[in-house]
Every structure is written in C-alpha cells, then in structure tokens.
Protein backbone atom coordinates (compact mmCIF):
# COMPACT_ATOMS: atom_id res chain seq x y z
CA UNK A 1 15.76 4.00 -6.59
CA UNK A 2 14.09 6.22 -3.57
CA UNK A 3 15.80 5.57 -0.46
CA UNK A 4 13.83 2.99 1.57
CA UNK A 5 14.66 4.86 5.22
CA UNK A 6 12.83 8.01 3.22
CA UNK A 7 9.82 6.35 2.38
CA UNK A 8 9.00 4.82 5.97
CA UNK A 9 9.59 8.42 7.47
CA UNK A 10 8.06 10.95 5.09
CA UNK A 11 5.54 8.42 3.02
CA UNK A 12 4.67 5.40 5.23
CA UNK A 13 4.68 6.44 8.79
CA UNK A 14 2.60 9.55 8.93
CA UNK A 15 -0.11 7.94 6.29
CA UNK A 16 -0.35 5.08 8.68
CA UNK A 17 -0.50 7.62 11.60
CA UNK A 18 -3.15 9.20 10.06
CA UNK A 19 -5.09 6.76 8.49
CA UNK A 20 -4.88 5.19 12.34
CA UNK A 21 -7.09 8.28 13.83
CA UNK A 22 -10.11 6.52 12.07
CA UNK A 23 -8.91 2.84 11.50
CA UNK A 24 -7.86 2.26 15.02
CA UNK A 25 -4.39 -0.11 14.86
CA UNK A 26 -3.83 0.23 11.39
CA UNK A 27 0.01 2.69 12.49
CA UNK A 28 2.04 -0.71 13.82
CA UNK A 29 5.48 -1.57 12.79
CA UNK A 30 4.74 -5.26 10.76
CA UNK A 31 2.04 -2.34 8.68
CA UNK A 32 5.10 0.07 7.98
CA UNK A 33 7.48 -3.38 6.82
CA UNK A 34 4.16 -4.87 5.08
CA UNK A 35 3.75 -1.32 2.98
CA UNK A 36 7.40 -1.08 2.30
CA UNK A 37 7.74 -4.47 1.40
CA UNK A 38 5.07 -4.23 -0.80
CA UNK A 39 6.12 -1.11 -2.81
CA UNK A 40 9.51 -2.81 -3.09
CA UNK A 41 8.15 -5.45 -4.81
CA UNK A 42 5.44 -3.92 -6.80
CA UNK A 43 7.45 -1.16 -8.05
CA UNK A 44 10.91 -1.77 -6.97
CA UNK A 45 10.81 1.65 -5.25
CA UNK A 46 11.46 3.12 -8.88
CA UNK A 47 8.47 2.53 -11.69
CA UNK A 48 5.43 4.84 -11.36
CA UNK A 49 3.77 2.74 -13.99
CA UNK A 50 3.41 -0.90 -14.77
CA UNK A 51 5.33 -1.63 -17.76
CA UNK A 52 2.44 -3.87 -19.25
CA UNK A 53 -0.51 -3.41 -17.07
CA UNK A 54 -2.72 -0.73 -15.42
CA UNK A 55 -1.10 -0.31 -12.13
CA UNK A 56 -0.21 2.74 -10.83
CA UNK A 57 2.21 4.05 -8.27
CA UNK A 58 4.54 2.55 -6.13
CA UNK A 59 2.12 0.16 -4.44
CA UNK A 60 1.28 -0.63 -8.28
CA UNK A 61 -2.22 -0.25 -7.65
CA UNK A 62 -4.55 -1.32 -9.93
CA UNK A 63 -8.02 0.92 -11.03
CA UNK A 64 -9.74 -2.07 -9.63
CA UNK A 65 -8.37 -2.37 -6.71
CA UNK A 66 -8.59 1.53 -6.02
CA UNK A 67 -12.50 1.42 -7.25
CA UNK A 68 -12.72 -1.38 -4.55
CA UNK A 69 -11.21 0.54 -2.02
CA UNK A 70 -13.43 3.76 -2.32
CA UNK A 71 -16.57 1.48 -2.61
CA UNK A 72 -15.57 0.06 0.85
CA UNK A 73 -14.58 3.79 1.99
CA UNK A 74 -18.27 4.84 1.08
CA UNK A 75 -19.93 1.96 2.89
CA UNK A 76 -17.71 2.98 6.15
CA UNK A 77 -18.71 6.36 6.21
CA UNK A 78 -17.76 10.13 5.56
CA UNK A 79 -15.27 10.38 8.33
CA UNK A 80 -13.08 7.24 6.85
CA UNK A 81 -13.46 8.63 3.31
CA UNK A 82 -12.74 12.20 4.66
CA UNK A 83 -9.09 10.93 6.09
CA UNK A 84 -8.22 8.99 2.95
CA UNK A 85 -9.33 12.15 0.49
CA UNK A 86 -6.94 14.57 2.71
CA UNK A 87 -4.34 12.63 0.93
CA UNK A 88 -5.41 13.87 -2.37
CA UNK A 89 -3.83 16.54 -4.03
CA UNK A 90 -6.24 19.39 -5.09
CA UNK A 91 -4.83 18.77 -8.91
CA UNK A 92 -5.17 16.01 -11.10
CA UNK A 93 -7.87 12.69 -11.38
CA UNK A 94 -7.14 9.32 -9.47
CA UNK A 95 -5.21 7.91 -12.10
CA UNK A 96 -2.68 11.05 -11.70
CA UNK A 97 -2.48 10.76 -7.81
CA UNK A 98 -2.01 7.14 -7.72
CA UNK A 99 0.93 7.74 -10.14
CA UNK A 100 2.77 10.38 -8.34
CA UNK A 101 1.17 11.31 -5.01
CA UNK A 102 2.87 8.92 -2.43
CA UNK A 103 0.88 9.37 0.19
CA UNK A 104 -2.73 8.83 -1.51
CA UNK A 105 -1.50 5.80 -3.42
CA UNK A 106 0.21 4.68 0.22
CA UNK A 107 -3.17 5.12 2.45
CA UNK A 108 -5.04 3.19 -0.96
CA UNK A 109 -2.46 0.28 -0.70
CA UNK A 110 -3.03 0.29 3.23
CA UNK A 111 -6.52 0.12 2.90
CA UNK A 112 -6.63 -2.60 0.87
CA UNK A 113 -4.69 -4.94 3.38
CA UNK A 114 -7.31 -3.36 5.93
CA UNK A 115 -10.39 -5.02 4.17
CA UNK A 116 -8.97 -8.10 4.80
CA UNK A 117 -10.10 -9.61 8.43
CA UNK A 118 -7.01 -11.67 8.96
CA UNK A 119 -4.42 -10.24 11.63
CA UNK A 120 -1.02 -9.01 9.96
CA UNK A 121 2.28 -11.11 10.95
CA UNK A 122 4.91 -9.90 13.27
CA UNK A 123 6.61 -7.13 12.00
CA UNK A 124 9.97 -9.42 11.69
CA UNK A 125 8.01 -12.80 10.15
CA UNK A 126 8.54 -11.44 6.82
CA UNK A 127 7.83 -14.87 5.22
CA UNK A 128 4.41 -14.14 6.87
CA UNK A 129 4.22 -11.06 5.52
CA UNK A 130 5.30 -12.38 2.17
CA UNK A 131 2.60 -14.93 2.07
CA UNK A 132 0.06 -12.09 3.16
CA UNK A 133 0.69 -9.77 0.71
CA UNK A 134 0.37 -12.49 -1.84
CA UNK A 135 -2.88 -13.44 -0.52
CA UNK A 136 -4.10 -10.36 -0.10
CA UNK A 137 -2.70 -7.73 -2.24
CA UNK A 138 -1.08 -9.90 -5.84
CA UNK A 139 -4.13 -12.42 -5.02
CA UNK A 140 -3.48 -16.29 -6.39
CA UNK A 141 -3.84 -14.82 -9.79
CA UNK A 142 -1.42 -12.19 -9.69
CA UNK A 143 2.51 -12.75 -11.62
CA UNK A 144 4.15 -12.46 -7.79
CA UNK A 145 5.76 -14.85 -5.15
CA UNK A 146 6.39 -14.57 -1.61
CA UNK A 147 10.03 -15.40 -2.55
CA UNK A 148 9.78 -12.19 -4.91
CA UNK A 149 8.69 -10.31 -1.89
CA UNK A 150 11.17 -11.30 0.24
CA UNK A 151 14.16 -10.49 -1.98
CA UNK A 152 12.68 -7.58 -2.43
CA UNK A 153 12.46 -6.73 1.02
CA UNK A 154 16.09 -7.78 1.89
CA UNK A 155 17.30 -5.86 -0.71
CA UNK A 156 16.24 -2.74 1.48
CA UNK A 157 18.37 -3.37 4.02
C-alpha cells in the first residue's frame, strides 16, 4: 500500500496548489482529506486498475468521468485546460496517465468534485465528506457507501 503521509505531500498537495492558481479555493485542507479519502476507497491506495470495470488510477476514474471532465475543461477555457494538461506526461494516451501518473489522475479526480456547486464539508466532518463523495464522485448508482469511505479513511491514520 503507498504511504498515505506520501501521497498528501508529493501527489495531493502540490496538484491542489496548482490546480488552485486557476480554480481559486480549490488547495484547502477538507480538499486534501476529500482526495485522500477518496483514493483510499476507490483504490485502496494499491490497485491501478479496477478489477471488473474501466476505472483507472487511484481515484479509479472512469473514461466517462475523465471525458466529462475535459468537456467541462474546454468550456472553461485554455488557461484551466492549460493547468490540468501540465500534469500530463509527454508519453503515453489518457488511459496510460490515468493509470500511473498520480498527479494527472489526482487534478482529474479534483476536478470532478469542482463541477459540483455544493460547498465541501469541514475538513474533520468526514461523515460529510463521506456522503459527498458518494454523491458526487460513486453517484447513487455506484457499488460504494459512505461507511466504505469512512473505514477507508480511518484506516489511514
């Protein structure tokens, strides 16, 4: 399993920092728990690939869900979609960054909680964020619970 503390500082924090010069407030603390939260449940901070499925990464992101994301990036505007493609490696298609480039799969997951208009939790309500990410990111017809999410997240600690 990767090392939780690792992710936030080399994965999570400076994607959100960055992602934050153009989405103003998306670098807060209940963002950094909300992304880790949700890789730890997705992917158990271990799979790559969804054992029967089409999500990729350790957000699990699906090709939908990434298709969505860089439809709403091109409706923004170049600068967004400028930010979010400095995450991309210069080898290998979507599906092969979302697999094993952290930080392009970590700004697609963010994103996706961006498009949403609701405010995030507190950073320590992690029932809240629980019943966010469920809402937002494993949607009513996804397999996960907020009680998945947080075991998931107190297994971090």
């Amino acid at each position: 399993m990767l090392d939780p503390g690792h992710l936030r500082k080399y994965v999570i924090k400076p994607v959100l920092q960055k992602l934050s010069t153009v989405f103003v407030g998306c670098d807060s603390l209940p963002a950094e728990n909300l992304m880790l939260g949700t890789a730890a449940v997705e992917s158990g901070l271990k799979y790559l690939h969804q054992i029967r499925g089409p999500a990729l990464g350790l957000w699990q992101v699906e090709p939908v869900t990434h298709q969505d994301v860089l439809v709403y990036l091109r409706r923004k505007g170049n600068q967004e979609g400028r930010v979010v493609d400095g995450f991309r490696a210069s080898v290998g298609g979507w599906e092969e960054q979302l697999t094993w480039n952290l930080r392009y799969c970590c700004a697609i997951a963010r994103i996706k909680y961006w498009m949403d208009p609701e405010p995030l939790p507190k950073s320590n309500d992690i029932d809240g964020l629980a019943i966010y990410w469920k809402r937002v990111y494993n949607s009513r017809h996804g397999r996960g619970s907020p009680s998945a999410f947080i075991e998931a997240y107190q297994r971090l600690s």
